[in-house]
C-alpha atoms as a PDB file:
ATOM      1  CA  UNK A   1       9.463   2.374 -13.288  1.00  0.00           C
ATOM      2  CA  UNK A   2       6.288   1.825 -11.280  1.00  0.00           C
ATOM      3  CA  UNK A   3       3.297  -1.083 -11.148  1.00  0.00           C
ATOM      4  CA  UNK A   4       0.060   0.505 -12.039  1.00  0.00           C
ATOM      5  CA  UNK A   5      -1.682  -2.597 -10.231  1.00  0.00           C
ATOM      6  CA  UNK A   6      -4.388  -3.740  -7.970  1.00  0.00           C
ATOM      7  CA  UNK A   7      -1.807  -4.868  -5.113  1.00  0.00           C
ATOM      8  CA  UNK A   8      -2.389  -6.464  -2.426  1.00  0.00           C
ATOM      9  CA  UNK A   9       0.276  -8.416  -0.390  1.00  0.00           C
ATOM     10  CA  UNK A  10      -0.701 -12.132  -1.792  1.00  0.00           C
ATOM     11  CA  UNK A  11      -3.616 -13.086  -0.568  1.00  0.00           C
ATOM     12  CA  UNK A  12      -2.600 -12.938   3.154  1.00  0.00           C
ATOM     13  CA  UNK A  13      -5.085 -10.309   4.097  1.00  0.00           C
ATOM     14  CA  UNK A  14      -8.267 -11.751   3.391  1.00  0.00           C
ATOM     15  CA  UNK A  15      -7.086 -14.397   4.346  1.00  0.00           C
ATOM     16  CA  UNK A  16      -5.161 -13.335   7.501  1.00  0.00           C
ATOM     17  CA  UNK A  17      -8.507 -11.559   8.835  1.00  0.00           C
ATOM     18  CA  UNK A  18     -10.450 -14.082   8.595  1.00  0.00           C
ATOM     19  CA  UNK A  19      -8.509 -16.797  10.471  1.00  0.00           C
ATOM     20  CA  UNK A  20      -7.612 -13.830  13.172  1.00  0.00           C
ATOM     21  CA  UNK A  21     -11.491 -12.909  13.499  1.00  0.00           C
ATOM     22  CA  UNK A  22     -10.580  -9.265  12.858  1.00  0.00           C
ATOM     23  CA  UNK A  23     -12.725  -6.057  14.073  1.00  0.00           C
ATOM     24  CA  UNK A  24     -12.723  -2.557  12.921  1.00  0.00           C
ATOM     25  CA  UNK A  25     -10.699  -0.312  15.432  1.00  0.00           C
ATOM     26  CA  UNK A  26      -9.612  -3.001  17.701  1.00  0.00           C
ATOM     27  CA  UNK A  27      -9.028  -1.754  21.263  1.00  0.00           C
ATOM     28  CA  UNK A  28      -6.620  -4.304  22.877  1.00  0.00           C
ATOM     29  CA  UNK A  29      -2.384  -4.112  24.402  1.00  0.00           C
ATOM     30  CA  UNK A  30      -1.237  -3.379  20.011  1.00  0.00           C
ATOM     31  CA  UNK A  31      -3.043   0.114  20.080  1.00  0.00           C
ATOM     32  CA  UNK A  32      -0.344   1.986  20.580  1.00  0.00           C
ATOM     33  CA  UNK A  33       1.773   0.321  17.673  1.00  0.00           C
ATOM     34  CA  UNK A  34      -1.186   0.778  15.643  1.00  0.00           C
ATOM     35  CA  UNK A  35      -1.324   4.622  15.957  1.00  0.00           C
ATOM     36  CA  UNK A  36       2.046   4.542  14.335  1.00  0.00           C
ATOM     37  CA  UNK A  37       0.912   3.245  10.970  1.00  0.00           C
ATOM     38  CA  UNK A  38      -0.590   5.379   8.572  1.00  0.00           C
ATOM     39  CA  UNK A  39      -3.974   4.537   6.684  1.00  0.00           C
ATOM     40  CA  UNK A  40      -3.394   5.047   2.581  1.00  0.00           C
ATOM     41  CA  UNK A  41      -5.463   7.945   2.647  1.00  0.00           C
ATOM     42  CA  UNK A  42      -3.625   9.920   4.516  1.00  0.00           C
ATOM     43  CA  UNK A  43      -0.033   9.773   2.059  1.00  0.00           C
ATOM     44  CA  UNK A  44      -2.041  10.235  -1.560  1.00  0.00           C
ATOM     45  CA  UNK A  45      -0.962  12.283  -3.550  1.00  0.00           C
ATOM     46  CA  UNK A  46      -2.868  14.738  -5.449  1.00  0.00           C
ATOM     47  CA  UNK A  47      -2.493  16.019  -9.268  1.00  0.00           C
ATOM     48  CA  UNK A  48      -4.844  17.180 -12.206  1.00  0.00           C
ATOM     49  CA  UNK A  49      -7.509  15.217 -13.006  1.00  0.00           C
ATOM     50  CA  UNK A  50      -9.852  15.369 -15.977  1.00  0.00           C
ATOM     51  CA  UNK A  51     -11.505  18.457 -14.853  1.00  0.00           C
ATOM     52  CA  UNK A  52      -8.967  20.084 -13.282  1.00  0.00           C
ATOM     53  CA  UNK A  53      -5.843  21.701 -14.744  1.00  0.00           C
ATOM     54  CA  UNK A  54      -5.513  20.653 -18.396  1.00  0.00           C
ATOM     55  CA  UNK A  55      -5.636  22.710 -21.018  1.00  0.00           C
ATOM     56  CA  UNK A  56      -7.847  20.577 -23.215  1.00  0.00           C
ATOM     57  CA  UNK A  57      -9.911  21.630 -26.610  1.00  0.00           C
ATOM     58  CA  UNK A  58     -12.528  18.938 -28.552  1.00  0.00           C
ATOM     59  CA  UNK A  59     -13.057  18.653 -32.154  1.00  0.00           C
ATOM     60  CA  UNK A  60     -16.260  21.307 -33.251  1.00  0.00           C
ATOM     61  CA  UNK A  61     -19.709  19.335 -33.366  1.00  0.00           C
ATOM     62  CA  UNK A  62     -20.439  18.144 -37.129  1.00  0.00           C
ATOM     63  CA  UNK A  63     -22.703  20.420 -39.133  1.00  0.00           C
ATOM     64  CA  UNK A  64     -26.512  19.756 -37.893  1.00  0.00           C
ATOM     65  CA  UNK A  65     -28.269  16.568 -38.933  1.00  0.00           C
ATOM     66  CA  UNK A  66     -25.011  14.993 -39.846  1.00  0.00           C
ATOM     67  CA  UNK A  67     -23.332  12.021 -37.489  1.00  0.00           C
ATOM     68  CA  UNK A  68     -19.651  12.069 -36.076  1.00  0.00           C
ATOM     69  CA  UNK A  69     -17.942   9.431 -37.566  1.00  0.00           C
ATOM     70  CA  UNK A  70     -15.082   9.329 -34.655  1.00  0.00           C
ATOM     71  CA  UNK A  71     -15.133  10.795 -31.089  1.00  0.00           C
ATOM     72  CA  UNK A  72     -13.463  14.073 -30.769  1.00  0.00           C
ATOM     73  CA  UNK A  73      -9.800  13.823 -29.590  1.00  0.00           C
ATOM     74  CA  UNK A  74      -9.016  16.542 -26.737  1.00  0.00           C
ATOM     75  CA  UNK A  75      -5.206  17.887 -26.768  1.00  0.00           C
ATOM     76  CA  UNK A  76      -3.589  18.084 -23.243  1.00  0.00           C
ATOM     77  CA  UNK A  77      -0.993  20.246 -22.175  1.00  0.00           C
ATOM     78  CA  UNK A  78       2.544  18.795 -22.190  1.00  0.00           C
ATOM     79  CA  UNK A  79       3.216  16.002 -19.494  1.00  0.00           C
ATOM     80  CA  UNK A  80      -0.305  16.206 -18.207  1.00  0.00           C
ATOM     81  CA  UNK A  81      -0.869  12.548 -19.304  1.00  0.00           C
ATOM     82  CA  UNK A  82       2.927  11.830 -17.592  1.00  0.00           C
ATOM     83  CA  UNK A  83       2.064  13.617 -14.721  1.00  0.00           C
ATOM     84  CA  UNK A  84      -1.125  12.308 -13.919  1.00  0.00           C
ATOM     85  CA  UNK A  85      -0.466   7.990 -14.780  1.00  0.00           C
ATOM     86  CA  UNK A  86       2.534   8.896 -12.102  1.00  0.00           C
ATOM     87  CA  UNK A  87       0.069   9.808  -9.965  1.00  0.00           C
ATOM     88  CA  UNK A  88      -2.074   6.986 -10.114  1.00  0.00           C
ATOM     89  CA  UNK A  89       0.510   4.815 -10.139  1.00  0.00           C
ATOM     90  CA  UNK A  90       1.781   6.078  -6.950  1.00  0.00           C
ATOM     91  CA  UNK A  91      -1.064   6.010  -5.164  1.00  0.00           C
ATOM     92  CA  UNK A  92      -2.672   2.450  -6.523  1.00  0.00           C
ATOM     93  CA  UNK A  93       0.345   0.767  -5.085  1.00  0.00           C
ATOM     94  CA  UNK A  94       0.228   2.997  -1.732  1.00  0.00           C
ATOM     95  CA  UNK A  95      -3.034   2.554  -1.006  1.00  0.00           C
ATOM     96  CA  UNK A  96      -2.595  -1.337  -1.859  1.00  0.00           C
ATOM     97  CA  UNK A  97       0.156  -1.620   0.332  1.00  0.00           C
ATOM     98  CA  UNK A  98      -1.326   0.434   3.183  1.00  0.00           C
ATOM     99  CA  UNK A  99      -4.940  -0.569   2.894  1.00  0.00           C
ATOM    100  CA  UNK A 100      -3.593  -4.190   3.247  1.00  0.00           C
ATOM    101  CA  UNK A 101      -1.439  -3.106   6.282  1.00  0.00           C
ATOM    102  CA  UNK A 102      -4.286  -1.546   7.801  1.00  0.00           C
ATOM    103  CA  UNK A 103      -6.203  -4.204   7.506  1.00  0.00           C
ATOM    104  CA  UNK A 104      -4.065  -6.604   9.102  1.00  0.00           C
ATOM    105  CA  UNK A 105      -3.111  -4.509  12.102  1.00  0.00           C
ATOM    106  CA  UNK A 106      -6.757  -4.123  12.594  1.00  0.00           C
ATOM    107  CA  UNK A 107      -6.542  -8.142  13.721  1.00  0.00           C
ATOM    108  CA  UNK A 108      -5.181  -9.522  16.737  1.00  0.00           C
ATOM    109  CA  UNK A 109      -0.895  -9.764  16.574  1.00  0.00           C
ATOM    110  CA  UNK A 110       0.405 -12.844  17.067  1.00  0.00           C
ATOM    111  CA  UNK A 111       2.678 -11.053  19.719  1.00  0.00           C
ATOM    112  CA  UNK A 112       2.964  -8.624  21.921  1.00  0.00           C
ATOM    113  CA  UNK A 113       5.803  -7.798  24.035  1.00  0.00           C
ATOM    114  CA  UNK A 114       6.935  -4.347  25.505  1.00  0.00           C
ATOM    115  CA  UNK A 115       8.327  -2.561  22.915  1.00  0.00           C
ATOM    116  CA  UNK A 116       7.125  -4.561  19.824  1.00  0.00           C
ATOM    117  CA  UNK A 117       3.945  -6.537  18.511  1.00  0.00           C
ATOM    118  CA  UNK A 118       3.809  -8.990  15.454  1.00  0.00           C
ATOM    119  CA  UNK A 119       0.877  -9.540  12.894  1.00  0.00           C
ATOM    120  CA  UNK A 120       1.737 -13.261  11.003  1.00  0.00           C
ATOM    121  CA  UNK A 121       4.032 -15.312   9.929  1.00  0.00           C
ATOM    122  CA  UNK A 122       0.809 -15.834   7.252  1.00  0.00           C
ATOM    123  CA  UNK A 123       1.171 -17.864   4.441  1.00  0.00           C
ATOM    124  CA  UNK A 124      -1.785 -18.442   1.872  1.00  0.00           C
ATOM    125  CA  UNK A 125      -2.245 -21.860   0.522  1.00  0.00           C
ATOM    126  CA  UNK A 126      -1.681 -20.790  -3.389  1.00  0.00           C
ATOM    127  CA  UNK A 127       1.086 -18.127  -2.263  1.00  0.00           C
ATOM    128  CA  UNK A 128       4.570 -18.743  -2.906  1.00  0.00           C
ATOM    129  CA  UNK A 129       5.875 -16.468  -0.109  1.00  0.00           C
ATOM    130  CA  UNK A 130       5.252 -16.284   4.095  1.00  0.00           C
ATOM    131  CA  UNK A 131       4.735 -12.459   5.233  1.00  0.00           C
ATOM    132  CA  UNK A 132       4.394 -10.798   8.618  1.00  0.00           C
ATOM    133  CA  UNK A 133       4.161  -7.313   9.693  1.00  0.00           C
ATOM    134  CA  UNK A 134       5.842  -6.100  12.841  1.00  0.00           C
ATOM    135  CA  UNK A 135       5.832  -2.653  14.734  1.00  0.00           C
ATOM    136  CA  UNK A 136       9.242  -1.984  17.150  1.00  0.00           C
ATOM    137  CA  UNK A 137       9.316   1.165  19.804  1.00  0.00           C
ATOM    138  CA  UNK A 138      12.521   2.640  19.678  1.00  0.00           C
ATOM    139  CA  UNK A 139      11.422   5.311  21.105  1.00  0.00           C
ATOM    140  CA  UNK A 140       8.560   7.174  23.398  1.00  0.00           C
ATOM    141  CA  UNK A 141       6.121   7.445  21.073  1.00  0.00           C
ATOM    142  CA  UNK A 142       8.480   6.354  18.506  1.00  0.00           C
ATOM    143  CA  UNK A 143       7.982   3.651  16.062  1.00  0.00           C
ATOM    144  CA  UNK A 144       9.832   1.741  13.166  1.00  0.00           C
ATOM    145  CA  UNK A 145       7.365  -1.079  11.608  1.00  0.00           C
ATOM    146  CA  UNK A 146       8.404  -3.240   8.234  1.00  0.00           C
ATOM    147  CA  UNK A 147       6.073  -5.894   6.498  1.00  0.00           C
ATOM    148  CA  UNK A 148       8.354  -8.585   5.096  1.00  0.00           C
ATOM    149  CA  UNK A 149       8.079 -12.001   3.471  1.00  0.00           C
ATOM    150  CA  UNK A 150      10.289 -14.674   2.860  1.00  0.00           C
ATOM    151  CA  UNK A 151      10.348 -17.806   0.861  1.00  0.00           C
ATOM    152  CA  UNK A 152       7.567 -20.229   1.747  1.00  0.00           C
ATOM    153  CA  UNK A 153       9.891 -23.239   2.074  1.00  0.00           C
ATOM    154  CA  UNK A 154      12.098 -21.262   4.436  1.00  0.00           C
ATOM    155  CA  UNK A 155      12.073 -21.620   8.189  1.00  0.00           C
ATOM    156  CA  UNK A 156      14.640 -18.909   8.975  1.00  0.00           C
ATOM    157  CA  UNK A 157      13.836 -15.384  10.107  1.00  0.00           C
ATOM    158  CA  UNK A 158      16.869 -14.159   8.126  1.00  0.00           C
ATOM    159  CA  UNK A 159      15.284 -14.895   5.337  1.00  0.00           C
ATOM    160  CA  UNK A 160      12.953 -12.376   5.695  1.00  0.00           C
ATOM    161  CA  UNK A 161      13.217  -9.581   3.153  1.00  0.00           C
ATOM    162  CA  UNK A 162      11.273  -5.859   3.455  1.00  0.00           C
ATOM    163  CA  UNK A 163       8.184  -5.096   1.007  1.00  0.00           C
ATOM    164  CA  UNK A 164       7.368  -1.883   3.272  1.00  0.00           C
ATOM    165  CA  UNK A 165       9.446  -0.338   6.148  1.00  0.00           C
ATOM    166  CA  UNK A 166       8.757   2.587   7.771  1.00  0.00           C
ATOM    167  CA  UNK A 167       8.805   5.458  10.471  1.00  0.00           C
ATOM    168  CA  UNK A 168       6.134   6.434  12.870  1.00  0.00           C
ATOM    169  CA  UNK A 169       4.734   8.560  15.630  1.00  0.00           C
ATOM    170  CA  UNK A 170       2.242   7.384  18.175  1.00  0.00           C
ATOM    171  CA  UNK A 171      -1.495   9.159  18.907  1.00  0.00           C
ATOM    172  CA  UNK A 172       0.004  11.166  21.896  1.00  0.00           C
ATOM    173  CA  UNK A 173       2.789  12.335  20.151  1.00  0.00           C
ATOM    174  CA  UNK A 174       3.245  16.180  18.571  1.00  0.00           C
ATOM    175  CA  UNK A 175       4.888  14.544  15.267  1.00  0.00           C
ATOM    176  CA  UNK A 176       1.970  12.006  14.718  1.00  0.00           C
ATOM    177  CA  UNK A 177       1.020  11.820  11.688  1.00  0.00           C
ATOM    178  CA  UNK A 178       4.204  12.296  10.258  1.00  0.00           C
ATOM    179  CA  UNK A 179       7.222   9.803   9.374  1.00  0.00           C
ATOM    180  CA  UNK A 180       8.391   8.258   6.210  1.00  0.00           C
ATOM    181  CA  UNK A 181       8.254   4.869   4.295  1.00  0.00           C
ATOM    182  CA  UNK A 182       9.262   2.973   1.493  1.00  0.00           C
ATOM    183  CA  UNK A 183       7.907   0.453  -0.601  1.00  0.00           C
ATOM    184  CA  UNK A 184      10.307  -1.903  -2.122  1.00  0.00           C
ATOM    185  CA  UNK A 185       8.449  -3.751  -5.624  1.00  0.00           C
ATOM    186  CA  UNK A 186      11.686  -5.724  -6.394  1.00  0.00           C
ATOM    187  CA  UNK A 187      11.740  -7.646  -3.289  1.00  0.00           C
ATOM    188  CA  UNK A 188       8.009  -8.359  -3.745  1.00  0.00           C
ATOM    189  CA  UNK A 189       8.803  -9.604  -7.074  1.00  0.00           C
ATOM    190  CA  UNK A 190      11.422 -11.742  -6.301  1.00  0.00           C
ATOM    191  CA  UNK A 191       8.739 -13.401  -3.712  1.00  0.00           C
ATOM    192  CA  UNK A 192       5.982 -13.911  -6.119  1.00  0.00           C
ATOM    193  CA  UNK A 193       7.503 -13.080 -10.008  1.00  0.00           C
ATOM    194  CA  UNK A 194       4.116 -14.519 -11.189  1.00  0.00           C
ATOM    195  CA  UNK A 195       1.812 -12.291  -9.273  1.00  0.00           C
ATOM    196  CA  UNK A 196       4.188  -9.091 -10.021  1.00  0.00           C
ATOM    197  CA  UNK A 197       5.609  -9.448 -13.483  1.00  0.00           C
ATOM    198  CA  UNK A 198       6.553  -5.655 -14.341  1.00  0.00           C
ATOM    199  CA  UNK A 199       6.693  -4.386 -10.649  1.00  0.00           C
ATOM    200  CA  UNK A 200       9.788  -3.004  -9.833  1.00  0.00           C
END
């Protein structure tokens, strides 16, 4: 099952940009763990739409001068409905995820060291849950990155669990642009069952 929701992560971006005074396209020592990330745009997926690929009929008009008494019902082909709420499932949660991502790397990390940089620990006032995002080199031009939260009472970096983890290639890399994620909803529902009651 999916979560056909707004999503965002908490409240931490909003609030995470404005305490980190963040910039569009910031140039500073994170660029390069940026480049690794993708932006939500880029991994939607694409399927029928209203006006594309259904094979839909309406009800004939009523006879002249009289008034429809319901709205004419068009019939879609089979599993176009299935097909396309997947879709927009999918991609409301991706680009919820993402977008959020993108708009906290776009701040200035917390850290920077050689061959990593962390966004966070961030924890909203309201939120039940601490989240940070953080972008490894494990490679030239080689990235893994995860954004994680953990219980807001807890102190311990083990208990950190994964919302998003994924695989990247930096700007001066042949595979950029390519790589992989995942998006785990049960671990963000375990860190905030009120805010994500049917994510999973």
């Amino acid at each position: 099952m999916y979560a056909k929701t707004g999503w965002l992560v908490g409240g931490c971006v909003l609030a995470l940009t404005l305490v980190a005074g963040c910039t569009l396209q910031k140039k500073d020592a994170a660029d390069a763990f940026r480049d690794a990330v993708p932006q939500s745009e880029s991994v939607s997926l694409s399927g029928p739409d209203s006006s594309s690929g259904s094979s839909s009929t309406a009800s004939a008009p009523p006879p002249r001068g009289e008034l429809a008494t319901t709205p004419p019902t068009p019939s879609y082909a089979k599993w176009y409905g299935f097909t396309r709420d997947m879709r927009d499932g999918v991609n409301g949660v991706t680009a919820g995820v993402l977008g959020s991502v993108w708009v906290i790397i776009q701040s200035e990390p917390s850290a920077v060291e050689k061959d990593a940089a962390t966004w966070g620990p961030y924890t909203d006032e309201l939120d039940p849950a601490t989240y940070r995002f953080r972008v490894t080199r494990i490679a030239t031009d080689e990235y893994d990155y995860v954004l994680e939260g953990r219980p807001k009472a807890s102190t311990s970096d083990t208990d950190y669990i994964p919302i998003l983890t994924g695989h990247g290639y930096g700007e001066s890399s042949a595979l950029h642009g390519q790589g992989s994620f995942t998006i785990n909803l049960d671990n963000e529902k375990t860190l905030d069952p009120y805010k994500h009651p049917t994510d999973s």
